[in-house]
N, C-alpha and C. Protein backbone atom coordinates (compact mmCIF):
# COMPACT_ATOMS: atom_id res chain seq x y z
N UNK A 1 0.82 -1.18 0.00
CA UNK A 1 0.00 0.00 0.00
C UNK A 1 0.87 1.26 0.00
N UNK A 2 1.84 1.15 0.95
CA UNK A 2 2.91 2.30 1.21
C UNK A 2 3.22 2.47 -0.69
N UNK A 3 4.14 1.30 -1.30
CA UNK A 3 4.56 1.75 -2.60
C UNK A 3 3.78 2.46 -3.62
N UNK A 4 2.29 1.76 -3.65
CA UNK A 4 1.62 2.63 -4.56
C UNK A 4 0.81 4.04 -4.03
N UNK A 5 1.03 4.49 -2.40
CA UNK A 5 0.83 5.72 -2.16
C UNK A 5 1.69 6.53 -3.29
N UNK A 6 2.83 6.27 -3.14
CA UNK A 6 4.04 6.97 -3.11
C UNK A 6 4.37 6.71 -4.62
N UNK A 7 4.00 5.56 -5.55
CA UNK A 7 3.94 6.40 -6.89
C UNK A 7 2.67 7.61 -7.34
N UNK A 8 1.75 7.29 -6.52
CA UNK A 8 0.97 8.61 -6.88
C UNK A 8 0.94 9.60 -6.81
N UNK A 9 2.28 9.84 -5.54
CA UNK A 9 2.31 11.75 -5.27
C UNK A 9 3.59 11.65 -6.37
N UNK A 10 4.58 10.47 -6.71
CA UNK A 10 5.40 10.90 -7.33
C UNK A 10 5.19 11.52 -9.17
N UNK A 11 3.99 10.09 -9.19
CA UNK A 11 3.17 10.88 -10.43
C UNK A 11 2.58 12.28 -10.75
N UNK A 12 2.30 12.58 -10.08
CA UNK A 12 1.78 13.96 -10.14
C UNK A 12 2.55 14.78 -9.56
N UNK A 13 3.60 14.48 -8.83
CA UNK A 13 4.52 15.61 -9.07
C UNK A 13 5.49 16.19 -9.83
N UNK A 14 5.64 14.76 -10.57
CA UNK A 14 6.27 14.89 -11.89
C UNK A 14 5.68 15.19 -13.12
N UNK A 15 4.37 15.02 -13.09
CA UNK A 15 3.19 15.80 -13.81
C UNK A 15 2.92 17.34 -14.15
N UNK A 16 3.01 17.75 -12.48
CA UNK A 16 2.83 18.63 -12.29
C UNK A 16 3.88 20.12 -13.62
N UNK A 17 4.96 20.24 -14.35
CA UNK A 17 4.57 20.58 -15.38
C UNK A 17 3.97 21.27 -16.53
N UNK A 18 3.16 20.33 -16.63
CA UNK A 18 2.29 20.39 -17.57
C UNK A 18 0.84 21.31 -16.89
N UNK A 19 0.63 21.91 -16.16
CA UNK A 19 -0.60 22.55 -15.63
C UNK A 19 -0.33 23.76 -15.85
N UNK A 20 0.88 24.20 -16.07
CA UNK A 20 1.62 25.43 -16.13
C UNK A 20 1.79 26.62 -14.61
N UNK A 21 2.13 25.88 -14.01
CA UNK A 21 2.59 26.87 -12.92
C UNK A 21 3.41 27.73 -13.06
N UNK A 22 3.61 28.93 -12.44
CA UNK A 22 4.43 30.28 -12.77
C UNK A 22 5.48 30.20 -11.71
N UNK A 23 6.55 30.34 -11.71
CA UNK A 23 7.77 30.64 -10.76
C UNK A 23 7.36 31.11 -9.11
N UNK A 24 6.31 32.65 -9.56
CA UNK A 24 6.46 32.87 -8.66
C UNK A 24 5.67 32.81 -7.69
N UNK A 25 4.43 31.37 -7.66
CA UNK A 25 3.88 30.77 -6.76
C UNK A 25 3.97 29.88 -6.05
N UNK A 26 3.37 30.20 -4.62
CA UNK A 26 3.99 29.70 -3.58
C UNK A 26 3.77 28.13 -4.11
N UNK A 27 4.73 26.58 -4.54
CA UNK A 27 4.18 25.45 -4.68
C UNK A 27 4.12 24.46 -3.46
N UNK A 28 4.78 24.97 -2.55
CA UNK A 28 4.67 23.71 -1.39
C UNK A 28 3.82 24.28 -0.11
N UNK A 29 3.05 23.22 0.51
CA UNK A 29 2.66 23.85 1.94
C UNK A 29 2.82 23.02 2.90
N UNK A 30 3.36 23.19 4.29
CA UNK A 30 3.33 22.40 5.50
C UNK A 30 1.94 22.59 6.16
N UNK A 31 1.17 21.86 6.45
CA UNK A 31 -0.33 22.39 7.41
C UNK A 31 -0.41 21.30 8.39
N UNK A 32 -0.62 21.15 9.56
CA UNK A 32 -0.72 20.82 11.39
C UNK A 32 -1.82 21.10 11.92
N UNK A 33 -2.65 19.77 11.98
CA UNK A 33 -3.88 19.56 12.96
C UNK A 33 -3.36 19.30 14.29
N UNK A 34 -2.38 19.57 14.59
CA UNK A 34 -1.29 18.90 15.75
C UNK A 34 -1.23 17.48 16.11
N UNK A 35 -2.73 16.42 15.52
CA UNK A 35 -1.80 15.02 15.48
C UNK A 35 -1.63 14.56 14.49
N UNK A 36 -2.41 15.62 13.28
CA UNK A 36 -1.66 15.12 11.52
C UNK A 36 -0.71 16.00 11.19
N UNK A 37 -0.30 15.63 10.12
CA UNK A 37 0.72 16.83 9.30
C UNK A 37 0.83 16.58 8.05
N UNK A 38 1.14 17.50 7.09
CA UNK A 38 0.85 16.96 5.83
C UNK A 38 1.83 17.75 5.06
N UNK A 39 2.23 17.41 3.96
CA UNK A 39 3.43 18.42 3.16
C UNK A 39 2.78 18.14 1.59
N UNK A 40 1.93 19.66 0.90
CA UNK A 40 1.29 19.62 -0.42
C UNK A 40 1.97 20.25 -1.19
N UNK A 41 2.04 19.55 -2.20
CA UNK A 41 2.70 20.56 -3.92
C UNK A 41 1.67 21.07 -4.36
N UNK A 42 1.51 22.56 -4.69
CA UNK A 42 0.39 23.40 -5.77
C UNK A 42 0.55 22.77 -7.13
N UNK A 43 -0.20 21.77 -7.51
CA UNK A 43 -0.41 21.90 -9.19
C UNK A 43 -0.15 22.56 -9.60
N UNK A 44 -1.57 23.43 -9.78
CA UNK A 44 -1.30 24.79 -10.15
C UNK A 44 -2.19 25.73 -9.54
N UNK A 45 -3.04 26.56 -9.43
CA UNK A 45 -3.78 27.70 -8.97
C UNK A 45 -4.62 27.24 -7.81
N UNK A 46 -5.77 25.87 -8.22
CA UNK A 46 -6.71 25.36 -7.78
C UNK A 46 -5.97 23.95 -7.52
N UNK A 47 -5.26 23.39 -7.93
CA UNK A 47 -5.07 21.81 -7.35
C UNK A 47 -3.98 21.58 -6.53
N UNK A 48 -3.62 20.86 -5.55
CA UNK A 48 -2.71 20.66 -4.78
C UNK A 48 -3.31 19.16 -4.36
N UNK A 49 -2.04 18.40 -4.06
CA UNK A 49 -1.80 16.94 -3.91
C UNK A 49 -0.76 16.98 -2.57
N UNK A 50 -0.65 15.83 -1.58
CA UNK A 50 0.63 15.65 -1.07
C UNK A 50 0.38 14.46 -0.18
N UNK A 51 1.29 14.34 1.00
CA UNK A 51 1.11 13.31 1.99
C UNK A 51 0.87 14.11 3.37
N UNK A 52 0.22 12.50 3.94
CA UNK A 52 0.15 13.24 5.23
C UNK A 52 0.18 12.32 6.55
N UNK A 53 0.42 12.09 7.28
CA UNK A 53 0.49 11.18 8.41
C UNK A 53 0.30 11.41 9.77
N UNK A 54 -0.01 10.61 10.72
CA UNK A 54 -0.26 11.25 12.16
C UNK A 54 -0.93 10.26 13.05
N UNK A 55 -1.29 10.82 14.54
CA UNK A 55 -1.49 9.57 15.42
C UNK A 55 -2.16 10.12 16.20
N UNK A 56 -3.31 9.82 16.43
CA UNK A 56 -4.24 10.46 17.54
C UNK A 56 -4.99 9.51 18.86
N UNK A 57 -4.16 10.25 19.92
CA UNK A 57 -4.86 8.76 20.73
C UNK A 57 -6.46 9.30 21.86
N UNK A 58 -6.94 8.93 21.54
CA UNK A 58 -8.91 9.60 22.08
C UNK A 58 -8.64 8.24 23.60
N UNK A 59 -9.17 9.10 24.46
CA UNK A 59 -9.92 8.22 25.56
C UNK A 59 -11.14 8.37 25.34
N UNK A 60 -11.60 6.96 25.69
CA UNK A 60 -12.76 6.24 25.09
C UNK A 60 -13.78 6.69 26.53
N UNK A 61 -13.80 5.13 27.23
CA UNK A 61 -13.87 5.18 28.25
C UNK A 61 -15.56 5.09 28.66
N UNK A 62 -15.77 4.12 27.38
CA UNK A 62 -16.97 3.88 27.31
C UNK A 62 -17.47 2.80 26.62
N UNK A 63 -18.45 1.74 27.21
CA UNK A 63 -18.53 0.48 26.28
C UNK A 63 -17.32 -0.57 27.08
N UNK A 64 -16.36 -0.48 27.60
CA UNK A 64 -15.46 -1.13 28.20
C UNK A 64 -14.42 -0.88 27.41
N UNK A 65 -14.21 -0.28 26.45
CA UNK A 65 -13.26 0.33 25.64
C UNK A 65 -12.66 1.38 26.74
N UNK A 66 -11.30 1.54 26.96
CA UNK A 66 -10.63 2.62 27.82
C UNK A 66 -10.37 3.61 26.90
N UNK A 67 -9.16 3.50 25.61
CA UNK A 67 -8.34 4.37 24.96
C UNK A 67 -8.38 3.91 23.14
N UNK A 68 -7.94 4.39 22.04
CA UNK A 68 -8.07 3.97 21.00
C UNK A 68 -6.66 4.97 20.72
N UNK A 69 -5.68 4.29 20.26
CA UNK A 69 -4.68 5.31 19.06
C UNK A 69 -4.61 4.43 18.06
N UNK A 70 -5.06 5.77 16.98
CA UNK A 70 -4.61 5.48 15.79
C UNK A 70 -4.04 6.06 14.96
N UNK A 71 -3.03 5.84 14.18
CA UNK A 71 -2.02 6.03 13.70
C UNK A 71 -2.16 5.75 11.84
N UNK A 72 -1.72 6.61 11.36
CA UNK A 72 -2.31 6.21 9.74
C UNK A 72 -1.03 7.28 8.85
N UNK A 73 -1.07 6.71 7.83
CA UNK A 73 -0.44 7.53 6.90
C UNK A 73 -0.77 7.72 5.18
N UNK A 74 -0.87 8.67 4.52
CA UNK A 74 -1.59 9.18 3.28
C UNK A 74 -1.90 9.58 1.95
N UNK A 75 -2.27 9.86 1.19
CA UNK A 75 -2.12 10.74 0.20
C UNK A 75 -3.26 11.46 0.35
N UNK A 76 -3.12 12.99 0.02
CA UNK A 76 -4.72 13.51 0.13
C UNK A 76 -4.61 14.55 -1.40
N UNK A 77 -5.82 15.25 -1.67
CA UNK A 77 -5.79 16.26 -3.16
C UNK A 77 -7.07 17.05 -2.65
N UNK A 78 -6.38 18.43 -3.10
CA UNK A 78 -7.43 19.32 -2.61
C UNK A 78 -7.76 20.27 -3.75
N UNK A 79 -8.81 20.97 -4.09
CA UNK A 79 -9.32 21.59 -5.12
C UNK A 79 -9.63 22.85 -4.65
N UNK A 80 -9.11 24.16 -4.63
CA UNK A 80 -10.22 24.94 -4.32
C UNK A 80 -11.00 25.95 -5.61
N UNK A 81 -12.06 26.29 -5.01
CA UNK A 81 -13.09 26.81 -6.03
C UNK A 81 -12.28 27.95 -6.85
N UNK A 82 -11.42 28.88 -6.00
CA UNK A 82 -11.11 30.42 -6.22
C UNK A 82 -9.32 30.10 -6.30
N UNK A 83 -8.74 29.79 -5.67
CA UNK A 83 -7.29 29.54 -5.42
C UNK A 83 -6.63 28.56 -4.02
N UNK A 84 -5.65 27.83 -4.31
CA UNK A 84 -5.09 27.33 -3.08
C UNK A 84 -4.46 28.60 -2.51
N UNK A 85 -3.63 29.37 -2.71
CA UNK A 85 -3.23 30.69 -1.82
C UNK A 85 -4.03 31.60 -1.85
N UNK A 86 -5.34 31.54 -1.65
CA UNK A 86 -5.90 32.74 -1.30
C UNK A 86 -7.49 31.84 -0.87
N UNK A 87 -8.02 32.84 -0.35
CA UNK A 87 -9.27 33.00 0.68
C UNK A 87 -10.00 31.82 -0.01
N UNK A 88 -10.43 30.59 0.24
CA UNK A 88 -11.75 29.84 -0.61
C UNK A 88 -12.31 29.07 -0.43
N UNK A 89 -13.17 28.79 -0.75
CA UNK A 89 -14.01 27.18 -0.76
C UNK A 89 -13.11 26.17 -1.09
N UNK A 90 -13.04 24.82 -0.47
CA UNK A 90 -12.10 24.22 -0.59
C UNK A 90 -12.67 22.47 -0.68
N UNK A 91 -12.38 21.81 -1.30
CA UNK A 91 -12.60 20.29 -1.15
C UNK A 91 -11.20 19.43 -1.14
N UNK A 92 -11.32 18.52 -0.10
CA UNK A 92 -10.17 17.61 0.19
C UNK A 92 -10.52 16.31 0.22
N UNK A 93 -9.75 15.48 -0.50
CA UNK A 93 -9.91 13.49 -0.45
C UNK A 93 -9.12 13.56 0.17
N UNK A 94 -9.09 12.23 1.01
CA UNK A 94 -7.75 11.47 1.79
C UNK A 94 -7.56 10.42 1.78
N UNK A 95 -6.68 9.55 1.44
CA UNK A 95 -6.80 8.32 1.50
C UNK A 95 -5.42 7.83 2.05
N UNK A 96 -6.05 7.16 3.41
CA UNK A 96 -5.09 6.72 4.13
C UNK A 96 -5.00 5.45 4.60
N UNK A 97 -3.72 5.19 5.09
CA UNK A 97 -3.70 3.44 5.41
C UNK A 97 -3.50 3.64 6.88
N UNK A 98 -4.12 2.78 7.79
CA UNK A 98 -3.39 3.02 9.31
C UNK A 98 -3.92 1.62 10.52
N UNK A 99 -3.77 1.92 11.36
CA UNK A 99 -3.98 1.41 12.43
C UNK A 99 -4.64 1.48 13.48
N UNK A 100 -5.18 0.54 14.29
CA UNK A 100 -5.92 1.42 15.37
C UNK A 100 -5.72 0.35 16.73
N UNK A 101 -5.70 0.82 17.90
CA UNK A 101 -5.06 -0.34 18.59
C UNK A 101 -6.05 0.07 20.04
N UNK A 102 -7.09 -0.55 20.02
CA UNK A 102 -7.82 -0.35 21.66
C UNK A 102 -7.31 -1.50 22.54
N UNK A 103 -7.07 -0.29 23.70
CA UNK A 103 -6.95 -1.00 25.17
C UNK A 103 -8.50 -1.01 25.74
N UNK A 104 -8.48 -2.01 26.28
CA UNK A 104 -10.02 -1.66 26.96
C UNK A 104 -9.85 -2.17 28.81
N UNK A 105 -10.71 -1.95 29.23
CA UNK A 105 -10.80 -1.65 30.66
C UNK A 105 -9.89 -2.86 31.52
N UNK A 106 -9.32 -3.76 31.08
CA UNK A 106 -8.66 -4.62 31.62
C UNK A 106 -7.33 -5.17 31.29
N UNK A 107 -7.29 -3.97 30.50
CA UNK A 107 -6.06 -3.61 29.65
C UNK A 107 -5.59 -4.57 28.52
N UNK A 108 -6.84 -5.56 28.12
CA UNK A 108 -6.35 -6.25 26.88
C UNK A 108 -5.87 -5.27 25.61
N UNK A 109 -5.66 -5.74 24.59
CA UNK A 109 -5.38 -4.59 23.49
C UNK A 109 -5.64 -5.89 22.35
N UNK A 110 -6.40 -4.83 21.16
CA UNK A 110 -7.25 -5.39 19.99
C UNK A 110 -6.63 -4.18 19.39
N UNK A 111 -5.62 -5.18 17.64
CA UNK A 111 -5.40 -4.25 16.98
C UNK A 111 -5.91 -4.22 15.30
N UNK A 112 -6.53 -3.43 14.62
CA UNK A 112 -7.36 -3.27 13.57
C UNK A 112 -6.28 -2.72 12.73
N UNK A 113 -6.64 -3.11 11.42
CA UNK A 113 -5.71 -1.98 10.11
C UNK A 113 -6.31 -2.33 8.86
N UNK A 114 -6.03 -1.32 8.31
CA UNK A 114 -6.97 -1.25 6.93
C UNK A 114 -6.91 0.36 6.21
N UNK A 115 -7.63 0.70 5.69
CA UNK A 115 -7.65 1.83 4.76
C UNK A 115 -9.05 2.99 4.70
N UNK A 116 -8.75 3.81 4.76
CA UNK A 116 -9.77 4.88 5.21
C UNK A 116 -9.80 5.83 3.73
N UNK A 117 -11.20 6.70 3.60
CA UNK A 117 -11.05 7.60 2.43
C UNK A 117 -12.28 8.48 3.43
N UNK A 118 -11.76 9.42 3.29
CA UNK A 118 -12.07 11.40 3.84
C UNK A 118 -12.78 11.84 3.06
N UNK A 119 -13.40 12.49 2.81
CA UNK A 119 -13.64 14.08 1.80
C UNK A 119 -14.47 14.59 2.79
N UNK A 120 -13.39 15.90 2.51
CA UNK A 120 -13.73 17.16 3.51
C UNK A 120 -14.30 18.80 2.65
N UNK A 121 -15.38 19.04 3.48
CA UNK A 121 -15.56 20.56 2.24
C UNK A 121 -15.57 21.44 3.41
N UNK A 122 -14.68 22.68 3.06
CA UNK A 122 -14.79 23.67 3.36
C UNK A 122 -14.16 24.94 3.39
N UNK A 123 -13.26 25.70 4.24
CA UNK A 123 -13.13 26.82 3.78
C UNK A 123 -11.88 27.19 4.32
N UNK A 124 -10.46 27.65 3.35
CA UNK A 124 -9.85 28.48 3.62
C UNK A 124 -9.19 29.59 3.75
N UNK A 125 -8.49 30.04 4.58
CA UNK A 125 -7.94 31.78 4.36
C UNK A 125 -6.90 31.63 4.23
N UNK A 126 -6.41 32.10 3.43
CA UNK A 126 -5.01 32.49 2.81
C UNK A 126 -4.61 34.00 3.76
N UNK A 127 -3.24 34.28 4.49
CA UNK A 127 -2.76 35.55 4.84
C UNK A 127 -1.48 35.85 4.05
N UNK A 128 -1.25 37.02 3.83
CA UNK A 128 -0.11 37.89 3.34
C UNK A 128 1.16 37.21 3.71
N UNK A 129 1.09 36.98 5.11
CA UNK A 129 2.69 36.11 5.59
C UNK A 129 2.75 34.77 5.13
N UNK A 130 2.35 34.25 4.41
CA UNK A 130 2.09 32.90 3.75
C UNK A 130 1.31 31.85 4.66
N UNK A 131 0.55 32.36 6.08
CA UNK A 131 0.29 31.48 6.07
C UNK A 131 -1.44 31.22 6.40
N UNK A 132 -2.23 29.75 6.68
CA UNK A 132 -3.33 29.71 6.25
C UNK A 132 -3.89 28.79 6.92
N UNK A 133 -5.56 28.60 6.98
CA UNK A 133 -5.88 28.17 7.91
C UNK A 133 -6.84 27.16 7.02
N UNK A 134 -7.29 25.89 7.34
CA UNK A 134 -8.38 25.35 6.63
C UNK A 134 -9.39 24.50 7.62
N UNK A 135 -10.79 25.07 7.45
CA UNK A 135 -11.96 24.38 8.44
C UNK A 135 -12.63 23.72 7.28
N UNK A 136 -13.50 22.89 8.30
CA UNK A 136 -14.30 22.21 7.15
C UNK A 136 -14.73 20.34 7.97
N UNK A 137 -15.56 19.91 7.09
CA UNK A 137 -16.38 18.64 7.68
C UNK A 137 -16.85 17.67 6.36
N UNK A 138 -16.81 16.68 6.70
CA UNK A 138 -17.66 16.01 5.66
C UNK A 138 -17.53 14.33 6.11
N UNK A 139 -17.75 13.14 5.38
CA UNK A 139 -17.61 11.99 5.58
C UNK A 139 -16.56 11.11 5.66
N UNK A 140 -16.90 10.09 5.94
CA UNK A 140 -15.15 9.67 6.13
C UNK A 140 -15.95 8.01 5.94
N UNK A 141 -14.79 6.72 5.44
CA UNK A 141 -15.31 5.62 5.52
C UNK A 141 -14.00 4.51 5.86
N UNK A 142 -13.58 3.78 6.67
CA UNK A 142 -12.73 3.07 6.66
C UNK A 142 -13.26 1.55 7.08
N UNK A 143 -12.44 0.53 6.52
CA UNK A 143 -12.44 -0.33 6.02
C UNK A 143 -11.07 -0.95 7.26
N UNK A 144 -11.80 -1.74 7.95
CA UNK A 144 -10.34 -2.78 9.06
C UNK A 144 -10.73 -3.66 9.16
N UNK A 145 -10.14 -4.87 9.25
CA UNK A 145 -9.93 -6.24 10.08
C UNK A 145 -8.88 -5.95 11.26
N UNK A 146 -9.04 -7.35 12.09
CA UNK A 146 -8.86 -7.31 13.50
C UNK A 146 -7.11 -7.92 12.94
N UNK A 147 -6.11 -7.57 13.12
CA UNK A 147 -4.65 -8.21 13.18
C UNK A 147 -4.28 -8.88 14.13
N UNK A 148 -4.44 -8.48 15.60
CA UNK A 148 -3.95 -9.08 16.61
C UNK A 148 -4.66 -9.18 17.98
N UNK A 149 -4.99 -9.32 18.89
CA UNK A 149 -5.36 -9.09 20.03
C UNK A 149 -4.21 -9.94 21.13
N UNK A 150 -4.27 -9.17 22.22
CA UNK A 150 -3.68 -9.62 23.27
C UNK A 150 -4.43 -9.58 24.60
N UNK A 151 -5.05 -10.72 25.36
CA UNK A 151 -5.97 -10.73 25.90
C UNK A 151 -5.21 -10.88 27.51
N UNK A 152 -5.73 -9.75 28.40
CA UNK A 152 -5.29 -10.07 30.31
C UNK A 152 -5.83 -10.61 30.69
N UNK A 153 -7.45 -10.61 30.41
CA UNK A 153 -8.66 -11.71 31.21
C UNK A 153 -9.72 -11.76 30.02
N UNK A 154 -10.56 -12.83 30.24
CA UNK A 154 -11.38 -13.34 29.47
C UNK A 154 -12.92 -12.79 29.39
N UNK A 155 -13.54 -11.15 29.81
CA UNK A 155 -14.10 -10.70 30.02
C UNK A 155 -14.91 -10.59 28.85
N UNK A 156 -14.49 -10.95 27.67
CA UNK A 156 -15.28 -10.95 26.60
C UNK A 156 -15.34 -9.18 25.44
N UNK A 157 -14.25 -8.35 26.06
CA UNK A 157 -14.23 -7.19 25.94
C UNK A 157 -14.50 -7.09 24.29
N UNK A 158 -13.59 -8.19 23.47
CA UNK A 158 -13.69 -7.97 22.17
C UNK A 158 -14.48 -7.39 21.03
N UNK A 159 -15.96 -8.18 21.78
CA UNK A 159 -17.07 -7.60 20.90
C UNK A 159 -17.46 -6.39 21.04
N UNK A 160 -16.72 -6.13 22.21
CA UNK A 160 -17.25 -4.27 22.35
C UNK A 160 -16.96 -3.75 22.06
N UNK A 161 -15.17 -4.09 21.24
CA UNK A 161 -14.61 -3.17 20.78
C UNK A 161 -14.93 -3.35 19.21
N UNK A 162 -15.45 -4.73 18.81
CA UNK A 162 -15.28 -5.23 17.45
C UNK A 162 -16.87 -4.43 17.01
N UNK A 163 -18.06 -3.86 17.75
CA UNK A 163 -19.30 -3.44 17.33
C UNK A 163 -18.90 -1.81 17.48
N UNK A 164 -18.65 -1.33 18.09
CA UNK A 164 -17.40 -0.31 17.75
C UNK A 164 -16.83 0.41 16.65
N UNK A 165 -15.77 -0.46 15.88
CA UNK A 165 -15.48 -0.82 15.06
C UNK A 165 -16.32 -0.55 13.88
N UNK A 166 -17.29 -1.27 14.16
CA UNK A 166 -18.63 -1.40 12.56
C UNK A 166 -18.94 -0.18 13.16
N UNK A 167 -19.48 0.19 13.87
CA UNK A 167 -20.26 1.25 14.27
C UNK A 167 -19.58 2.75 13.67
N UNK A 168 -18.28 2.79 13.43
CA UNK A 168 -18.04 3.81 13.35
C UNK A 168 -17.12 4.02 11.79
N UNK A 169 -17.71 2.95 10.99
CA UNK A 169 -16.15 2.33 10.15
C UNK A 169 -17.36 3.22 9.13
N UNK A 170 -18.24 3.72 9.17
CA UNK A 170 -18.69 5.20 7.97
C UNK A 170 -19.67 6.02 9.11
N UNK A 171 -19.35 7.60 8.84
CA UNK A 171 -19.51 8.28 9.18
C UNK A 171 -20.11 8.95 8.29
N UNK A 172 -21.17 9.79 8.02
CA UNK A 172 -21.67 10.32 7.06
C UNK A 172 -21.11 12.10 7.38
N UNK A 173 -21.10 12.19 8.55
CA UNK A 173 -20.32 13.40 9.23
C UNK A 173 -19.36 12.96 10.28
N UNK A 174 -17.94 13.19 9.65
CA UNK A 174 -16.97 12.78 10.88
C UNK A 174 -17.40 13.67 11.80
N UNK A 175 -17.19 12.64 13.14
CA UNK A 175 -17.32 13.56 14.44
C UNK A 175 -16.18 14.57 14.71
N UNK A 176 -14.85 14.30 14.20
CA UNK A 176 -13.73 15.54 14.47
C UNK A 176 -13.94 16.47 13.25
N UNK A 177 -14.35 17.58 13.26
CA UNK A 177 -14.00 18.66 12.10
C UNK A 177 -12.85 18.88 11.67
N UNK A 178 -12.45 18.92 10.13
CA UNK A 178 -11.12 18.89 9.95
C UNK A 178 -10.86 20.59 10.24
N UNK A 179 -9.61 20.77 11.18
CA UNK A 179 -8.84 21.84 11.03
C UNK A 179 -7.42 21.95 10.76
N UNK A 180 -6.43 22.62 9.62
CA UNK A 180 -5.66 22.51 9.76
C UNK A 180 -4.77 24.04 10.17
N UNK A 181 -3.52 24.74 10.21
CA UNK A 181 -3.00 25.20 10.28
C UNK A 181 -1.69 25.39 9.55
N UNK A 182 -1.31 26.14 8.35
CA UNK A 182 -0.14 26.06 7.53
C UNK A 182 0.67 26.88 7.17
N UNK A 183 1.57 26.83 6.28
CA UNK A 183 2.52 27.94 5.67
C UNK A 183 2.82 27.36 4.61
N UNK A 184 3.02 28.35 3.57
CA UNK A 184 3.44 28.04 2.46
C UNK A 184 4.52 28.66 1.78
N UNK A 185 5.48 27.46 0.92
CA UNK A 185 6.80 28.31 0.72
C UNK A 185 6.98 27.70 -0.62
């Protein structure tokens, strides 16, 4: 999965080209949800592509589930209506591969992995000092099987974490709003 992430940003960055970008626009951006991070090439005006990776660990602490981190890594492509450096309506895919590893109340641990896809709509501001902010919400759907479990007692915790699991593996509105925070150089 990792290799064919990684011919796709290489494809299109070697693509990139042909869209006709001008010298003197900004093409790369760093942006920080503080447990993702992501590094995008400007196509050109409206398109930008890049990677992104990160690890977020939520206390649960409910269901007999204690804690959940998960950990994933990406390719995402974003469109905006008006410009990537400046003020706009914005749409983002993501498609990521990752992990997810619950401890639950007796400290067994159940670990899941598989592949997730995002699309996020909404809105960003571009500032003068290069840098920029992006809000926004939309669906999310991932796709896991169970890899491993390691069991302390026989409490049966599994299924609570495994209905869980289904329960939350599509979202029609992710519950976290995407925010990011960036600069561009």
């Amino acid at each position: 999965m990792k290799n064919f992430l990684t011919s796709i940003i290489l494809l299109l960055f070697l693509a990139s080209p042909l869209f006709g970008q001008s010298a003197e626009d900004k093409r790369f951006a760093f942006r920080t949800s503080i447990f993702a991070h992501a590094l995008t090439y400007n196509m050109d005006k409206q398109n930008a592509v890049g990677l992104h990776l990160g690890q977020l660990s939520t206390n649960i602490n409910k269901d007999n589930i204690e804690k959940v981190v998960n950990s994933f890594i990406g390719v995402n492509y974003a469109y905006a209506f008006n410009c990537i450096n400046c003020d706009s309506f914005i749409i983002i895919a993501l498609l990521n591969s990752g992990s997810s590893v619950f401890t639950t109340d007796d400290g067994s641990t159940y670990t899941y992995s598989g592949f997730g896809l995002s699309v996020v709509g909404g809105y960003g501001w571009y500032f003068e000092n290069d840098l920029s902010i992006v809000l926004g919400i939309g669906p999310s759907y991932w796709s896991t099987s169970k890899k491993s479990e390691s069991l302390k007692t026989d409490k049966g915790y599994g299924k609570d974490v495994e209905d869980r699991v289904k329960r939350f593996s599509f979202q029609p509105i992710n519950s976290t709003p995407f925010f990011a925070v960036g600069y561009s150089f």
